[in-house]
Protein backbone atom coordinates (compact mmCIF):
# COMPACT_ATOMS: atom_id res chain seq x y z
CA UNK A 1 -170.77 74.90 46.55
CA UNK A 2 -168.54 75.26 49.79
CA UNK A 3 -171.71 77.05 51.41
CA UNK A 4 -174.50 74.97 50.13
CA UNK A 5 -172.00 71.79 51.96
CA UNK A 6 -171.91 73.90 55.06
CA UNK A 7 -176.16 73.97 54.94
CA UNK A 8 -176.46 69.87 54.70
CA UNK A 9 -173.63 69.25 57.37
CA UNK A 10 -176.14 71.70 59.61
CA UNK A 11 -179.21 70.22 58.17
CA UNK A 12 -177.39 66.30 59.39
CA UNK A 13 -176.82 67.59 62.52
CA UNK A 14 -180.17 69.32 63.20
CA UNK A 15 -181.57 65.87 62.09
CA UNK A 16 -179.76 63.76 63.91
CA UNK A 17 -180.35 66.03 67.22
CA UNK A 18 -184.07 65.83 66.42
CA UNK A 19 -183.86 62.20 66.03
CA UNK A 20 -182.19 61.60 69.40
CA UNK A 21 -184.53 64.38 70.74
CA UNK A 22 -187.76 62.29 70.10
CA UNK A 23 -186.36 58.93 70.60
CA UNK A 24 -185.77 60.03 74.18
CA UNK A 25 -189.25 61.66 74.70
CA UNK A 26 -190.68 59.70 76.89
CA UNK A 27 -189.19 59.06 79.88
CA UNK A 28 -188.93 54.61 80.85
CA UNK A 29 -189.73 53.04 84.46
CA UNK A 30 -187.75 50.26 86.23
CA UNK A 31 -189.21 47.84 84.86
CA UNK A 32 -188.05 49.09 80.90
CA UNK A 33 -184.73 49.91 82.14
CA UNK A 34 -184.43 46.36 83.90
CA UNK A 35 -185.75 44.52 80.61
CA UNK A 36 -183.75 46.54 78.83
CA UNK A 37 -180.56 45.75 80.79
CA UNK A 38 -181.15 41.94 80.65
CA UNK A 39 -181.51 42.71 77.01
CA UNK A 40 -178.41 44.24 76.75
CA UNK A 41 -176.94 40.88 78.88
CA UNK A 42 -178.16 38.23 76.18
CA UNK A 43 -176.99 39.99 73.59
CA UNK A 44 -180.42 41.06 72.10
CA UNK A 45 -181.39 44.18 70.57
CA UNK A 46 -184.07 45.26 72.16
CA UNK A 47 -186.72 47.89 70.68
CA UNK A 48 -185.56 51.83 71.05
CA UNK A 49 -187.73 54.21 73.29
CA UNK A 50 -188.76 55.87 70.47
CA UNK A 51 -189.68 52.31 68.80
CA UNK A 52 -191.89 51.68 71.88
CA UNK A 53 -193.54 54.87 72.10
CA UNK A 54 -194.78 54.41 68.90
CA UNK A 55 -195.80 50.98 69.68
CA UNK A 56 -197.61 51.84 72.51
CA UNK A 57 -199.75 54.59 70.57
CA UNK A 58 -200.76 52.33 67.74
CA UNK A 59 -201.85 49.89 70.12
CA UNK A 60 -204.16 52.90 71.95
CA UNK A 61 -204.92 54.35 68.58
CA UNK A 62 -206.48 50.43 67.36
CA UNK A 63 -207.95 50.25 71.31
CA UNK A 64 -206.40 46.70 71.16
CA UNK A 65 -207.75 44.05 72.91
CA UNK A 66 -205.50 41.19 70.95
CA UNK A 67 -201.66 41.60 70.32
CA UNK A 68 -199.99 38.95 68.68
CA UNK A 69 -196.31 39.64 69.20
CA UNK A 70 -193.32 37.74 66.95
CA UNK A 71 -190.21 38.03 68.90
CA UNK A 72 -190.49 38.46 72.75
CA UNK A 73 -186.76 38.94 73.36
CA UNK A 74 -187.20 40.45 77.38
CA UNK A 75 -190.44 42.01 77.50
CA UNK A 76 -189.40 45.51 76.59
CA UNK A 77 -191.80 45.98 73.44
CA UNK A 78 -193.98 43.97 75.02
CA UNK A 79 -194.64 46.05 78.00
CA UNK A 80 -194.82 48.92 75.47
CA UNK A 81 -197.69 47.32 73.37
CA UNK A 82 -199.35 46.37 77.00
CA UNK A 83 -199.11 50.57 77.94
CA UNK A 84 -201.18 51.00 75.11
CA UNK A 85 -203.65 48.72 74.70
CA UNK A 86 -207.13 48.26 76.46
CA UNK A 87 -207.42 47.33 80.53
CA UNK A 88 -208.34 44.33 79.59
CA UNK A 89 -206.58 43.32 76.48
CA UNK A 90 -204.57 39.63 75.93
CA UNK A 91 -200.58 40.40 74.33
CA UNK A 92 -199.69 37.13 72.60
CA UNK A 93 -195.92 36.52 71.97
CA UNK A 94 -194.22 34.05 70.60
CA UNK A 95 -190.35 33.36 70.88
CA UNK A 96 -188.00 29.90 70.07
CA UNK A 97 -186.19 30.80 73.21
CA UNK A 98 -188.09 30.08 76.72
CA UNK A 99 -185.21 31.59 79.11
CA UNK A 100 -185.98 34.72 77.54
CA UNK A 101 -189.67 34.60 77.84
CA UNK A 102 -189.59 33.69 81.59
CA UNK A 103 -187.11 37.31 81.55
CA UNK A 104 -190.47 38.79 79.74
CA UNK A 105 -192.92 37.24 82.06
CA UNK A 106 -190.82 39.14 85.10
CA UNK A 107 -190.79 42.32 83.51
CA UNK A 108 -194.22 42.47 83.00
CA UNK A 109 -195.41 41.17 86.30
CA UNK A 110 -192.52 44.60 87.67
CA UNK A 111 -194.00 46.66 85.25
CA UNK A 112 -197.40 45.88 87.28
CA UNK A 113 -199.56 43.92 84.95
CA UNK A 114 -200.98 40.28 85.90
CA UNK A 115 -200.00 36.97 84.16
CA UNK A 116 -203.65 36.98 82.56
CA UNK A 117 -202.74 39.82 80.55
CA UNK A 118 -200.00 37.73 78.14
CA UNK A 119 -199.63 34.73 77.04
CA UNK A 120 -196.36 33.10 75.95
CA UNK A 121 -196.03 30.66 72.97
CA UNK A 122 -192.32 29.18 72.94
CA UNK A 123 -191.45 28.09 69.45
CA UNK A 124 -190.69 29.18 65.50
CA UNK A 125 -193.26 31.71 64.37
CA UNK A 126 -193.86 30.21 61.22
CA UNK A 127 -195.15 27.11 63.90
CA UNK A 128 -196.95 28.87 66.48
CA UNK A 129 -198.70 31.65 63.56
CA UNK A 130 -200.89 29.19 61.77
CA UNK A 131 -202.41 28.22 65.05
CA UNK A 132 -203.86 31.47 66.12
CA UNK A 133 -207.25 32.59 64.65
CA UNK A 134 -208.10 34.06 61.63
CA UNK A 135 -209.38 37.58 61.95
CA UNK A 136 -208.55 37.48 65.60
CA UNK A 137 -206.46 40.12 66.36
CA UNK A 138 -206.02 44.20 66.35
CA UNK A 139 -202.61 44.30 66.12
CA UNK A 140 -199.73 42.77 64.87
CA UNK A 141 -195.88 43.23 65.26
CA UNK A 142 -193.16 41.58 63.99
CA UNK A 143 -190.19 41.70 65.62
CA UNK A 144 -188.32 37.88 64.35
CA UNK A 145 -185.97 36.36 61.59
CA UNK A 146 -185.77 39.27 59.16
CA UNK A 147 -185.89 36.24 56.47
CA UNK A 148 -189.05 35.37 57.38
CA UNK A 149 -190.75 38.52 57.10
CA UNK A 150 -192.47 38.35 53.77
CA UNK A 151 -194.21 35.19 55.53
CA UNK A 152 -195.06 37.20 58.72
CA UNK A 153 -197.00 39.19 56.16
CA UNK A 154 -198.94 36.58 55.08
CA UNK A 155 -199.91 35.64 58.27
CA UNK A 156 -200.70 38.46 59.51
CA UNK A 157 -203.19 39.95 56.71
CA UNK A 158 -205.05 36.75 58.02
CA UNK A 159 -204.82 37.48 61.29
CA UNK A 160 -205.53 40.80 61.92
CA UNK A 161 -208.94 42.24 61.92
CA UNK A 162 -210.35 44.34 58.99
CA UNK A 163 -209.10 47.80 60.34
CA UNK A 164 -206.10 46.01 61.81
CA UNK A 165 -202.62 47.24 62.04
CA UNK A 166 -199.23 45.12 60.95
CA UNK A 167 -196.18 46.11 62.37
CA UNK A 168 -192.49 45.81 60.97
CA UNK A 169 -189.37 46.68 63.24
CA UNK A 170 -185.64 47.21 61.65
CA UNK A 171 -186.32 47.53 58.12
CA UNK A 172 -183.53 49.93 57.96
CA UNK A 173 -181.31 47.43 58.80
CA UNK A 174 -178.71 50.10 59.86
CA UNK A 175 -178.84 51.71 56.43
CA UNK A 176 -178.63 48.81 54.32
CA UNK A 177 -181.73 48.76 53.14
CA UNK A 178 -181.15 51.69 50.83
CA UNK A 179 -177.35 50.80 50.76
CA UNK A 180 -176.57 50.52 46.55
CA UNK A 181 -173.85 48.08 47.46
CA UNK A 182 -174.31 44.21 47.56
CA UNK A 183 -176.44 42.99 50.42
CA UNK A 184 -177.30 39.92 52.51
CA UNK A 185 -179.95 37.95 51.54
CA UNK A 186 -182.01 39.58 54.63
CA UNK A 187 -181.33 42.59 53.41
CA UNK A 188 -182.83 42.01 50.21
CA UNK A 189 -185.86 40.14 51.89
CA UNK A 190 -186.86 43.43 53.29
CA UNK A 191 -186.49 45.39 50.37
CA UNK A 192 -188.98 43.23 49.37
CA UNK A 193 -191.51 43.42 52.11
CA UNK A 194 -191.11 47.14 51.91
CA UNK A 195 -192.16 46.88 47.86
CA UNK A 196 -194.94 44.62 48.42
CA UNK A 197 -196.48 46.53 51.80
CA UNK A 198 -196.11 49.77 49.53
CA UNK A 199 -197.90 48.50 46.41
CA UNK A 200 -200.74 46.17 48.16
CA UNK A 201 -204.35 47.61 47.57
CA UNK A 202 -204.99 45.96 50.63
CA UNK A 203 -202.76 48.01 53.07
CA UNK A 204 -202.56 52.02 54.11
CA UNK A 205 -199.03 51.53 54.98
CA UNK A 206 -196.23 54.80 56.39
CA UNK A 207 -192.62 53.93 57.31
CA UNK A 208 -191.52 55.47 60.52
CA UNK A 209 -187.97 56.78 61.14
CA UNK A 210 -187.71 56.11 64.91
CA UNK A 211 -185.14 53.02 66.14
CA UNK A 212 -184.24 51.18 62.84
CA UNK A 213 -187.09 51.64 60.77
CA UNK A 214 -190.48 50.49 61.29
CA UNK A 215 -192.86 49.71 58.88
CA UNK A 216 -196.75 49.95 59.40
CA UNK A 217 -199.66 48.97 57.79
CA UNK A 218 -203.25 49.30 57.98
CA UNK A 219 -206.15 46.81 56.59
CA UNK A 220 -208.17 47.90 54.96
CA UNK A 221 -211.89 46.82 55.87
């Protein structure tokens, strides 16, 4: 018994090295690092390298043209999902909090991409969602009030384009979500999105274990 706890302690570590290993893969510019930073200043949590990365290869992966983004924060996942998608494809993002978005609309003009490539929505998803078009869009992510999630869902399956992807970031919720002991109603909200992503005939979903969980989905056509 002493030797088989000696194996999982090594098999932690070599995990957790791994983990940090591909989280730090690829390398970010100025313009991540200063999004990042002013992140960091408003007291947001902004979306891990690795988080990006992966971001940035569904949206190349779906050759996205439309992005609808929930939760700007700074720009840093934005300019991620911008990396990836086509030369000529339109990131929508919404966000309650303006200040913030003008920190976005900076970082993506340093990162080097024109104000014709995003457009910013200021207000509460659940507002701004049942706006945009149905069927209008390759790529979702949802990066908001973990409360609201299931209803980001319901959006999005009408948003998104048969073939479309619909993304989910911190569903790990620092290892509550799988947590036995008593949770927060958000936590519980996400256990529930994670159930009903998992058993719709619908969706081809995976769960990712880069940053705090993220949760994708594909339509099916």
């Amino acid at each position: 018994m002493r030797q088989l706890r000696g194996q999982e302690r090594a098999i932690t570590a070599n995990r957790q090295t791994n983990w940090a290993f591909a989280d730090a893969f690829v390398a970010e510019d100025e313009a991540l690092h200063w999004a990042r930073d002013l992140a960091r200043e408003a007291g947001l949590r902004a979306v891990s390298p690795g988080t990006g990365a992966a971001l940035r290869l569904l949206a190349a992966t779906a050759d996205a043209k439309a992005v609808a983004e929930i939760g700007t924060g700074t720009g840093v996942s934005g300019i991620y999902l911008l990396n990836g998608m086509r030369p000529d494809g339109v990131l929508t993002t919404v966000d309650p909090e303006p200040e913030w978005q003008q920190f976005a609309r900076e970082a993506f003009r340093a990162a080097g991409y024109a104000a014709n490539r995003a457009r910013f929505i200021p207000g509460n998803a659940l507002d701004v969602l049942p706006r945009l078009a149905d069927g209008g869009y390759d790529l979702v992510f949802c990066d908001g009030d973990r409360l609201e999630y299931m209803d980001y869902l319901a959006e999005s399956l009408r948003l998104l384009k048969p073939g479309g992807i619909v993304v989910f970031e911190g569903v790990f919720a620092d290892g509550r979500t799988v947590d036995s002991a008593a949770q927060p109603a958000e936590v519980l909200r996400l256990r529930e999105l994670l159930r009903a992503v998992r058993e719709s005939r619908r969706l081809v979903p995976t769960l990712l274990p880069v940053g705090d969980g993220l949760l994708c989905a594909v339509l099916r056509d």
